[in-house]
N, C-alpha and C. Protein backbone atom coordinates (compact mmCIF):
# COMPACT_ATOMS: atom_id res chain seq x y z
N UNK A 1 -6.96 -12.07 -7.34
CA UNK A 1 -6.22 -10.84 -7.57
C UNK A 1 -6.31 -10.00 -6.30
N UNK A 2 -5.30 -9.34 -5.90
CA UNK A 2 -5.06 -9.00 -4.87
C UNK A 2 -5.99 -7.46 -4.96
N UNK A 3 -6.00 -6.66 -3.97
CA UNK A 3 -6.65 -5.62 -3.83
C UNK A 3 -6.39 -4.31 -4.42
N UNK A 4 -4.95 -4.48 -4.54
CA UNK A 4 -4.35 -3.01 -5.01
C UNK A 4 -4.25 -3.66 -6.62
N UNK A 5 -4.60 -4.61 -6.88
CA UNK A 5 -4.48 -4.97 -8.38
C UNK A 5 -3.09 -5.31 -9.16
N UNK A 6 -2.23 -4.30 -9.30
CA UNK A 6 -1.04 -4.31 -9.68
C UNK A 6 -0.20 -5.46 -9.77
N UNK A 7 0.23 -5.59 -8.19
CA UNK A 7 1.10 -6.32 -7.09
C UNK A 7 0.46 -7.98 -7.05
N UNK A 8 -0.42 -8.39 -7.96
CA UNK A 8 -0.92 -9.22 -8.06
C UNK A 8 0.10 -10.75 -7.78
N UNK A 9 0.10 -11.18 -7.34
CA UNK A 9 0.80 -12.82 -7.71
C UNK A 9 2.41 -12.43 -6.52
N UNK A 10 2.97 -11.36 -6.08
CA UNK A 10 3.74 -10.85 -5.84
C UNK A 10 3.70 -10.78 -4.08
N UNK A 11 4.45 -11.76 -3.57
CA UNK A 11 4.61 -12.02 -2.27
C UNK A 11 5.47 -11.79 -1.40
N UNK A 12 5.32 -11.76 0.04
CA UNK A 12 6.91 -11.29 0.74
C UNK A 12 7.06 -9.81 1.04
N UNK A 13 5.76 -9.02 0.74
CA UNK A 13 6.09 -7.17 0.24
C UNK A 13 6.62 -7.04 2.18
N UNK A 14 7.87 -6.17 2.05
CA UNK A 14 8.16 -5.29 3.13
C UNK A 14 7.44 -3.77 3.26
N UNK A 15 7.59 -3.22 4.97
CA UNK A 15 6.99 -2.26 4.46
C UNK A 15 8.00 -1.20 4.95
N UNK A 16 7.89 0.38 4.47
CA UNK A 16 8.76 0.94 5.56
C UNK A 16 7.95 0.97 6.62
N UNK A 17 9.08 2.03 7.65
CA UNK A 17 8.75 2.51 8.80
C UNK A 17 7.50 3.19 9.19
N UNK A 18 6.51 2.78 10.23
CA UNK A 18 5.89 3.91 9.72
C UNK A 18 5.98 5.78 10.64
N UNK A 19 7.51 5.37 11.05
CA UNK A 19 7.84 6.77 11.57
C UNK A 19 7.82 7.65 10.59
N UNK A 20 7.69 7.08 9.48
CA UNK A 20 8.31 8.15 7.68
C UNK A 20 6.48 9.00 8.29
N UNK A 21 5.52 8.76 8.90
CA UNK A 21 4.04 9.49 8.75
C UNK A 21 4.55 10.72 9.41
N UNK A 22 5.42 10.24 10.93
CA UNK A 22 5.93 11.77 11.56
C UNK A 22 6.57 12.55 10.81
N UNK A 23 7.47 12.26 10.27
CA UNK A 23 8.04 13.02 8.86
C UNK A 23 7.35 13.71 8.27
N UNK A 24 6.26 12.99 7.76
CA UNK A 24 5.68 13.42 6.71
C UNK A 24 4.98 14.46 6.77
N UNK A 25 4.45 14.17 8.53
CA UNK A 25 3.50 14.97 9.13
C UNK A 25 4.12 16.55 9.24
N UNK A 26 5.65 16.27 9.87
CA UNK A 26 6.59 17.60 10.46
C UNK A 26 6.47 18.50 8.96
N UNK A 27 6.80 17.82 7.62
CA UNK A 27 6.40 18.88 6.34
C UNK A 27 5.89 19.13 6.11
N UNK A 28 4.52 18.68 6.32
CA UNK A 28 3.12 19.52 5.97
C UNK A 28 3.13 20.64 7.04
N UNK A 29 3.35 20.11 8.49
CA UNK A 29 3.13 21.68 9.47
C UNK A 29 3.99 22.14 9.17
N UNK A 30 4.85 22.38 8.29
CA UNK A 30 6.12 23.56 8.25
C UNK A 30 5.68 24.26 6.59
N UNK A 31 5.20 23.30 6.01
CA UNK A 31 4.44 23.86 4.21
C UNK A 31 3.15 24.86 4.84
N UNK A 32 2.95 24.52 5.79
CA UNK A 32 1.37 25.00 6.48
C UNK A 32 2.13 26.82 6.90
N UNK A 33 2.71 26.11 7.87
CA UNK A 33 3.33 27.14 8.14
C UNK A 33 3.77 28.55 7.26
N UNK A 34 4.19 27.93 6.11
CA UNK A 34 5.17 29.20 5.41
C UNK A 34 3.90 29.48 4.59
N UNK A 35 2.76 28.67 4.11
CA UNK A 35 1.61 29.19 3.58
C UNK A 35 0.63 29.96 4.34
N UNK A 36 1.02 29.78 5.65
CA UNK A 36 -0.03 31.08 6.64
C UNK A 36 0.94 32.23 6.40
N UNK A 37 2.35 32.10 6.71
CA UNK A 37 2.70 33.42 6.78
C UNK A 37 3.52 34.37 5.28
N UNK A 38 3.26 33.75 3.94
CA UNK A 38 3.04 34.23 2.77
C UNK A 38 1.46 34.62 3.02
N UNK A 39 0.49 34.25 3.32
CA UNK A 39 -0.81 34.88 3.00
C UNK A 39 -0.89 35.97 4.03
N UNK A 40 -0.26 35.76 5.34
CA UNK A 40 -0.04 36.77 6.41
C UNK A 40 0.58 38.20 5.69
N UNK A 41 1.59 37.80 5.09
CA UNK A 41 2.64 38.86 4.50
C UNK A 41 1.96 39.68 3.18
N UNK A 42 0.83 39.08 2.87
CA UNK A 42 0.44 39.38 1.41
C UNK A 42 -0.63 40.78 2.06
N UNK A 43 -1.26 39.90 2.92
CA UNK A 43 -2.84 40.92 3.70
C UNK A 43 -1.37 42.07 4.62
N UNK A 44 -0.61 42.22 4.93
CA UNK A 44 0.10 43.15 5.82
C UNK A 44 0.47 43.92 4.56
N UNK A 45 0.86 43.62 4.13
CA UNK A 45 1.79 44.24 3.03
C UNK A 45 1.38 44.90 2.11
N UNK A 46 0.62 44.38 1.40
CA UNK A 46 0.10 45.02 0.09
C UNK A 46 -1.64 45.76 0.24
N UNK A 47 -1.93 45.20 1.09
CA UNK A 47 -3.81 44.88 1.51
C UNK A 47 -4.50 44.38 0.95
N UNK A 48 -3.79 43.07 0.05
CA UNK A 48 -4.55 42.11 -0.92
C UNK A 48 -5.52 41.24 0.26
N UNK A 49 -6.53 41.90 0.41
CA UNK A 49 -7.53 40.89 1.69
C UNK A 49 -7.51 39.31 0.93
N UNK A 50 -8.87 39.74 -0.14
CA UNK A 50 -8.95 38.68 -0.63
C UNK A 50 -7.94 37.78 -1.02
N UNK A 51 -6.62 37.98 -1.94
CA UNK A 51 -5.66 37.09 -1.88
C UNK A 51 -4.50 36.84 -0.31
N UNK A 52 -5.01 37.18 -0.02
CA UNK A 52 -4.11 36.85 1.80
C UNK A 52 -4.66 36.09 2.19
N UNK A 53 -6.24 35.95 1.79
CA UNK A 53 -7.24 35.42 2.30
C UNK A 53 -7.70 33.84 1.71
N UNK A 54 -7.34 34.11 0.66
CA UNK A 54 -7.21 32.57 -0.40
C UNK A 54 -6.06 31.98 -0.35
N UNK A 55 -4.73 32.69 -0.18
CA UNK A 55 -3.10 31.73 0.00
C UNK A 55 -3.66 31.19 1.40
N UNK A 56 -3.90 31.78 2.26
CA UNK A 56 -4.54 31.07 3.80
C UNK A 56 -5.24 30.08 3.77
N UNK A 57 -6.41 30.22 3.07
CA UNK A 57 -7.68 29.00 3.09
C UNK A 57 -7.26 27.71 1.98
N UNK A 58 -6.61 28.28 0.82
CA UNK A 58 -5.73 27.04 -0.08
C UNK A 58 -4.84 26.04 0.94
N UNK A 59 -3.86 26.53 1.80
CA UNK A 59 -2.69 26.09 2.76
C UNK A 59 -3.65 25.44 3.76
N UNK A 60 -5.29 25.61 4.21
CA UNK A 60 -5.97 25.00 5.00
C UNK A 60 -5.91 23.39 4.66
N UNK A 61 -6.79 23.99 3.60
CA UNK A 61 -7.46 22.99 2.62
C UNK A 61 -6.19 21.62 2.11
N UNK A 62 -5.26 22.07 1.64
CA UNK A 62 -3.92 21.33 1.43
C UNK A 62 -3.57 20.75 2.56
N UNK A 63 -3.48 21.43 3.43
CA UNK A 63 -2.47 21.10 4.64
C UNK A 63 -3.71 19.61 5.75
N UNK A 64 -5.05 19.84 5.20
CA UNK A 64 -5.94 18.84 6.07
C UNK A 64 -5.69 17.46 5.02
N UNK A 65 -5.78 17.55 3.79
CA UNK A 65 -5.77 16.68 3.08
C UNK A 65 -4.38 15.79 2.90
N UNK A 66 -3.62 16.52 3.21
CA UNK A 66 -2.68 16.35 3.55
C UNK A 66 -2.50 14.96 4.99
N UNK A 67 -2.92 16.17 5.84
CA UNK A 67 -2.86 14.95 7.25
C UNK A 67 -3.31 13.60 7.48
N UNK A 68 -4.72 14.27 6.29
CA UNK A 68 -5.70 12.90 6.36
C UNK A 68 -5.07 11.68 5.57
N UNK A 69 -4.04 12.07 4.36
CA UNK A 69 -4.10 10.95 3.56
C UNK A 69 -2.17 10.24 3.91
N UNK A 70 -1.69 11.13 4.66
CA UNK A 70 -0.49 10.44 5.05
C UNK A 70 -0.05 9.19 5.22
N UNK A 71 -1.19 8.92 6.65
CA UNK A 71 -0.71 7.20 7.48
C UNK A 71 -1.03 6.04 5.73
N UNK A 72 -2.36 6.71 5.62
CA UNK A 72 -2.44 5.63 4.40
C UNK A 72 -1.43 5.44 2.88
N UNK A 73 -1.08 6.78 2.79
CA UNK A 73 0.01 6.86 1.68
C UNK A 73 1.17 6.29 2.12
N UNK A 74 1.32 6.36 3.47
CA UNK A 74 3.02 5.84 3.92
C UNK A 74 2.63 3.90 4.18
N UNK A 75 1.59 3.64 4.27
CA UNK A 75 1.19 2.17 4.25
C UNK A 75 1.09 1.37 2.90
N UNK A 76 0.82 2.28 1.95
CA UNK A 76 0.97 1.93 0.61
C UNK A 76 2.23 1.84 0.04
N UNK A 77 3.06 2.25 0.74
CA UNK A 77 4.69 2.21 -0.01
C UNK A 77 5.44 0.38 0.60
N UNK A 78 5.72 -0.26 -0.33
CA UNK A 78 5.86 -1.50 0.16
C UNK A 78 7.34 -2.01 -1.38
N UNK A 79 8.08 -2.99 -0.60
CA UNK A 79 9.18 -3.50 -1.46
C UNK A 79 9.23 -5.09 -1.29
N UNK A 80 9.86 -5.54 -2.59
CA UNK A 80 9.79 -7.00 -2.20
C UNK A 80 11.45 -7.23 -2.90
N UNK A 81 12.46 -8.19 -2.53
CA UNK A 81 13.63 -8.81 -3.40
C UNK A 81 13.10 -10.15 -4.21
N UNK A 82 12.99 -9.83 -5.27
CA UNK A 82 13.03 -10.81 -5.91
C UNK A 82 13.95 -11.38 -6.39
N UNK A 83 14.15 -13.30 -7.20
CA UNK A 83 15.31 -13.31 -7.90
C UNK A 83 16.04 -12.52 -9.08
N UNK A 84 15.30 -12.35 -9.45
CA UNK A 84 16.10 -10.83 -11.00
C UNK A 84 16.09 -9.55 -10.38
N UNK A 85 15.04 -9.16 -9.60
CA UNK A 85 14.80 -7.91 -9.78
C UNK A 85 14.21 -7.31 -8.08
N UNK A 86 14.45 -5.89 -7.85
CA UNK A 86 13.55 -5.41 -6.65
C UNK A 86 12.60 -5.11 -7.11
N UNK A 87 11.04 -5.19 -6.20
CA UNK A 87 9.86 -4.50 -7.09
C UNK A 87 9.27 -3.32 -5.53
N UNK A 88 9.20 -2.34 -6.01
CA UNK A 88 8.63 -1.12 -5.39
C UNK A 88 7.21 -1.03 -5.46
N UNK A 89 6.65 -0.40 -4.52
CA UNK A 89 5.54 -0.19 -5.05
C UNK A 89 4.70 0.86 -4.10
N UNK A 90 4.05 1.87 -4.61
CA UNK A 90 3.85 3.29 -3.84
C UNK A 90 2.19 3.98 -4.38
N UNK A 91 1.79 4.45 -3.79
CA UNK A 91 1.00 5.49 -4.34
C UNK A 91 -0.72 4.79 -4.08
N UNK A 92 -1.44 5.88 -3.68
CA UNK A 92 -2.82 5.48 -3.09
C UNK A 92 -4.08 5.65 -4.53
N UNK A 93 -3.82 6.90 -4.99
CA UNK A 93 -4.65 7.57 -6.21
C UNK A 93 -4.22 7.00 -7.80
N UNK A 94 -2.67 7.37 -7.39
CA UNK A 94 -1.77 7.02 -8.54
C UNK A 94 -0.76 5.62 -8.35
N UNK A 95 -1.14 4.57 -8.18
CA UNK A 95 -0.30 3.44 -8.00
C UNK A 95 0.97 3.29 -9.13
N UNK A 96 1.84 2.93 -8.50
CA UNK A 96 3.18 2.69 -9.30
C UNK A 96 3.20 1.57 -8.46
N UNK A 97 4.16 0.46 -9.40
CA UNK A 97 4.29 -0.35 -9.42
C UNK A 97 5.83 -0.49 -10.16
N UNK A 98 7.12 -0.51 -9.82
CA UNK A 98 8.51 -0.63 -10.41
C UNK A 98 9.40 -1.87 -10.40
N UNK A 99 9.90 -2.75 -11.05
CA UNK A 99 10.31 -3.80 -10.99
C UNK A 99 11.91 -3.15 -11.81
N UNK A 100 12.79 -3.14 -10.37
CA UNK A 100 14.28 -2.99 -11.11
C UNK A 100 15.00 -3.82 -11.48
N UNK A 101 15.59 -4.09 -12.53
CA UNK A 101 16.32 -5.54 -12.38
C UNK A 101 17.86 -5.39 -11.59
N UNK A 102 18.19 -5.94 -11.19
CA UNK A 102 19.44 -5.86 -10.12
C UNK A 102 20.69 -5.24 -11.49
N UNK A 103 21.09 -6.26 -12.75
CA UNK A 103 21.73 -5.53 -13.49
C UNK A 103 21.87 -4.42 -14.14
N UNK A 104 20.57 -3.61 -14.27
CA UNK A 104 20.35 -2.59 -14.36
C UNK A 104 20.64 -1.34 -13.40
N UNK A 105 21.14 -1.57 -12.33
CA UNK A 105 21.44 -0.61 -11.19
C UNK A 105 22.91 0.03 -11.48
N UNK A 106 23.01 1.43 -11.68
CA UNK A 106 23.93 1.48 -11.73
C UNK A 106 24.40 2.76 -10.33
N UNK A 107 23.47 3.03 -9.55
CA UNK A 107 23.74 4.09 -8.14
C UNK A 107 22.54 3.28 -7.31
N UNK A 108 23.22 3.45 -6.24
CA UNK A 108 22.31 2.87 -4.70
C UNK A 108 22.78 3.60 -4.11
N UNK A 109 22.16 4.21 -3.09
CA UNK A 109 22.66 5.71 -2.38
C UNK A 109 21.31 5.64 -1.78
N UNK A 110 22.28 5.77 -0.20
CA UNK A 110 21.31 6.13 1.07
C UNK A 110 21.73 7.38 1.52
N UNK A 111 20.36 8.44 1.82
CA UNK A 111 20.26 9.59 1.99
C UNK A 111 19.41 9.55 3.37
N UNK A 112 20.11 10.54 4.19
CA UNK A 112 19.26 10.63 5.19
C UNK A 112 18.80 12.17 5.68
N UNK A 113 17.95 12.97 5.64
CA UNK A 113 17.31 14.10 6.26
C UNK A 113 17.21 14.71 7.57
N UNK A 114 17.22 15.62 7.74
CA UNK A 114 17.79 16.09 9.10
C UNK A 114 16.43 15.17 10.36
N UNK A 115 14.89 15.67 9.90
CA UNK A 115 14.26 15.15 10.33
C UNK A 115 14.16 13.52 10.84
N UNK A 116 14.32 12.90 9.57
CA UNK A 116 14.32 11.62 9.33
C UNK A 116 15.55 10.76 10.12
N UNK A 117 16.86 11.54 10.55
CA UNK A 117 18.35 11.09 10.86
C UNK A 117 17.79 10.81 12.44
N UNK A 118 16.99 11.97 13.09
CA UNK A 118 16.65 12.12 14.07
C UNK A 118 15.48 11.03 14.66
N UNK A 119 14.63 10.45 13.75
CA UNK A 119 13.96 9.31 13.62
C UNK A 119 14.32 7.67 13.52
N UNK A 120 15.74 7.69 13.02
CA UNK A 120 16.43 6.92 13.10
C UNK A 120 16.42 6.19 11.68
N UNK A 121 15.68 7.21 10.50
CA UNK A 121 15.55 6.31 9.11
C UNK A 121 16.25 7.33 7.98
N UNK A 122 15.92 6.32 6.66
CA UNK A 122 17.08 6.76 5.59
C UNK A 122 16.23 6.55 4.24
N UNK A 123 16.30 7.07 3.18
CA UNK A 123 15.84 6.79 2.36
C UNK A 123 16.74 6.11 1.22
N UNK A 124 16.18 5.36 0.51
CA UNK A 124 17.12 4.38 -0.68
C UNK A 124 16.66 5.26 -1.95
N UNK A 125 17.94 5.25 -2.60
CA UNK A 125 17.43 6.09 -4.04
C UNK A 125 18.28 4.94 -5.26
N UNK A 126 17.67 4.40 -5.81
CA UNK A 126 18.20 3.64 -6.93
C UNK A 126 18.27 4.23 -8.31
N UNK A 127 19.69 4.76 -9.18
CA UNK A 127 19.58 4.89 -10.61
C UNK A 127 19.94 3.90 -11.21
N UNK A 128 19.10 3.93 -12.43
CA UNK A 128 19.40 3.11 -13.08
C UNK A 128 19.94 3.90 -14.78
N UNK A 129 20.38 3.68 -15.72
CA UNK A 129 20.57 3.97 -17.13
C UNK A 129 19.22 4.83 -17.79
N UNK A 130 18.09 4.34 -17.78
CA UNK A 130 16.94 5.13 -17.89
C UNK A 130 16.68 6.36 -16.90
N UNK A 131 16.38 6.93 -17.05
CA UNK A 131 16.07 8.50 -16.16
C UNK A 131 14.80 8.57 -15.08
N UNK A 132 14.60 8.00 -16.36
CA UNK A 132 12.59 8.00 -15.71
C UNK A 132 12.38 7.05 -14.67
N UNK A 133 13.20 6.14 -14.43
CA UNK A 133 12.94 4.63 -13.60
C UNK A 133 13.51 4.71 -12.12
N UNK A 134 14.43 5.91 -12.20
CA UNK A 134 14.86 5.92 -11.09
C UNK A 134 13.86 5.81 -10.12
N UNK A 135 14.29 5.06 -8.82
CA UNK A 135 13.45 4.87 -7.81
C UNK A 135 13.75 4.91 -6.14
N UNK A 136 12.98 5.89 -5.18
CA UNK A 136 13.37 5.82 -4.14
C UNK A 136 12.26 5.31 -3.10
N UNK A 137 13.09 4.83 -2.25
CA UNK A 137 12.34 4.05 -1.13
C UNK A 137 12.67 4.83 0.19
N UNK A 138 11.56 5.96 0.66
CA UNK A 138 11.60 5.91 1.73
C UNK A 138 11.36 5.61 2.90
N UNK A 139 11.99 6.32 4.31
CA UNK A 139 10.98 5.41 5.55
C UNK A 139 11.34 4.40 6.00
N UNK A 140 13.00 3.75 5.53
CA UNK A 140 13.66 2.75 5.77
C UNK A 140 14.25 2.91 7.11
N UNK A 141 14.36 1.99 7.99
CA UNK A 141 15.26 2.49 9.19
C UNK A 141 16.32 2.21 8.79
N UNK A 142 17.96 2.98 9.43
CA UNK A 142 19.25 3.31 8.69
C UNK A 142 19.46 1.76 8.60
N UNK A 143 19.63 1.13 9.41
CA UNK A 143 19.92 -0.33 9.69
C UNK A 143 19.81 -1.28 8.55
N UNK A 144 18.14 -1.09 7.98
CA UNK A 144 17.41 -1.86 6.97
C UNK A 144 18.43 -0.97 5.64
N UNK A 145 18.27 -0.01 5.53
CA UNK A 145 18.81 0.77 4.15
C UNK A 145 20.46 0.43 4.23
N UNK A 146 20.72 0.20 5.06
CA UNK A 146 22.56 0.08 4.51
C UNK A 146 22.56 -1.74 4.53
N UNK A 147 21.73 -2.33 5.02
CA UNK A 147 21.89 -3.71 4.58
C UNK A 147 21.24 -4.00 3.09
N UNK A 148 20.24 -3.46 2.87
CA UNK A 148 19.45 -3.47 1.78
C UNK A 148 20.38 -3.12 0.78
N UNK A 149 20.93 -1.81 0.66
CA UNK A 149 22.00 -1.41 -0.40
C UNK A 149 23.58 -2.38 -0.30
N UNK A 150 23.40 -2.61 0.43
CA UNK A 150 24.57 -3.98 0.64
C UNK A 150 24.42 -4.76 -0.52
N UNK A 151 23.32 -5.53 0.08
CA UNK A 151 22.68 -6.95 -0.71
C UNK A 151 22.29 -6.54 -1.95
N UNK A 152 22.02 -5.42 -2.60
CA UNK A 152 21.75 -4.81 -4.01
C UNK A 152 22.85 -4.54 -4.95
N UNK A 153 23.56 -4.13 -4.13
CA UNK A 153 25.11 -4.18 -4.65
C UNK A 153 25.99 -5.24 -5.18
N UNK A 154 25.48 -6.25 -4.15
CA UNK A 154 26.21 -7.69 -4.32
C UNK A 154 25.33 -8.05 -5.05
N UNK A 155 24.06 -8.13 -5.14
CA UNK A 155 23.20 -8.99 -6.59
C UNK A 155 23.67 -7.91 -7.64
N UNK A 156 23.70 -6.65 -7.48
CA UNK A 156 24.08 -6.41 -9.16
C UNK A 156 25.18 -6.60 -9.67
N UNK A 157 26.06 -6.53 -9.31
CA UNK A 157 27.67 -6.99 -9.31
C UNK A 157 27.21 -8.23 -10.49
N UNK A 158 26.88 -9.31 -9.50
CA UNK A 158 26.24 -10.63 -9.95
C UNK A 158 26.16 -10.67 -11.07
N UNK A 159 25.35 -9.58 -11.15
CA UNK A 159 24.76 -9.86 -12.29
C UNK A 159 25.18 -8.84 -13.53
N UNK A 160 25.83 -8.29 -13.12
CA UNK A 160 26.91 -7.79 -14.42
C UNK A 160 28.14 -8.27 -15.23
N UNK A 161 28.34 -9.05 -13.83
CA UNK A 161 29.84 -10.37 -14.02
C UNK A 161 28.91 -11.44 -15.12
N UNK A 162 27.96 -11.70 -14.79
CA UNK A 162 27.06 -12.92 -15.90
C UNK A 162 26.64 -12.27 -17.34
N UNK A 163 26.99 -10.94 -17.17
CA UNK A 163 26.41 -10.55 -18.70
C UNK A 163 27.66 -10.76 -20.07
């Protein structure tokens, strides 16, 4: 059994980019950011020391844990094509594990972010009929995501014509 447990028996995993960490990184210093200067604005403004003083040290505290657990959270996000189905799979604390079946797809849609456009990647967002299942893959370079949604398209087709 493999390490992450889940993903067991399950071979071939792709990974994204791992430019998606600079990304990831640019939102935390900009979340950092607007949390220094809400706690800035709170101590100017009102003279809430102590709460100017806690929105500040919370946005520390967030914003390190943050940095620290990025490279590894963006290494944990991994995809594989299988014959029925794509299987996703994300998350360091909270593992998910998603197996879509290709007939089940009914939106594939590549989105790309101002940051991310500039990086040269795209994110994949798959709906399906269920709400809850929807699934996105980010961290894709544009290249990989418009071939990927290609080939998803053409297996679900597939496989709607066979139902």
């Amino acid at each position: 059994m493999s390490a992450r447990g889940l993903d067991a028996g399950i071979t071939g995993w792709n990974r994204v980019s791992t430019k998606l960490v600079g990304v990831r990184l640019i939102g935390a210093v900009i979340g950092a950011l607007v949390g220094v200067l809400v706690g800035a604005a709170v101590l100017a403004l009102t003279g809430g020391f102590w709460i100017g003083w806690a929105v500040i040290g919370v946005t520390a505290v967030v914003t390190a844990v943050d940095l620290v657990l990025t490279r590894r959270s963006v290494l944990a996000i991994g995809w594989v094509l299988r014959d029925d189905d794509l299987v996703v799979r994300r998350g360091l604390l909270l593992s998910r594990l998603v197996a879509v079946p290709y007939g089940r797809m009914q939106l594939i849609d590549v989105n790309r972010g101002p940051v991310a456009r500039l990086l040269g990647l795209a994110e994949l967002r798959l709906v399906t009929a269920a709400a809850s299942s929807d699934v996105t893959l980010p961290g894709l370079p544009e290249q990989v995501a418009v071939e990927l949604r290609d080939a998803l398209v053409a297996r679900a087709e597939e496989r709607r014509v066979g139902l």
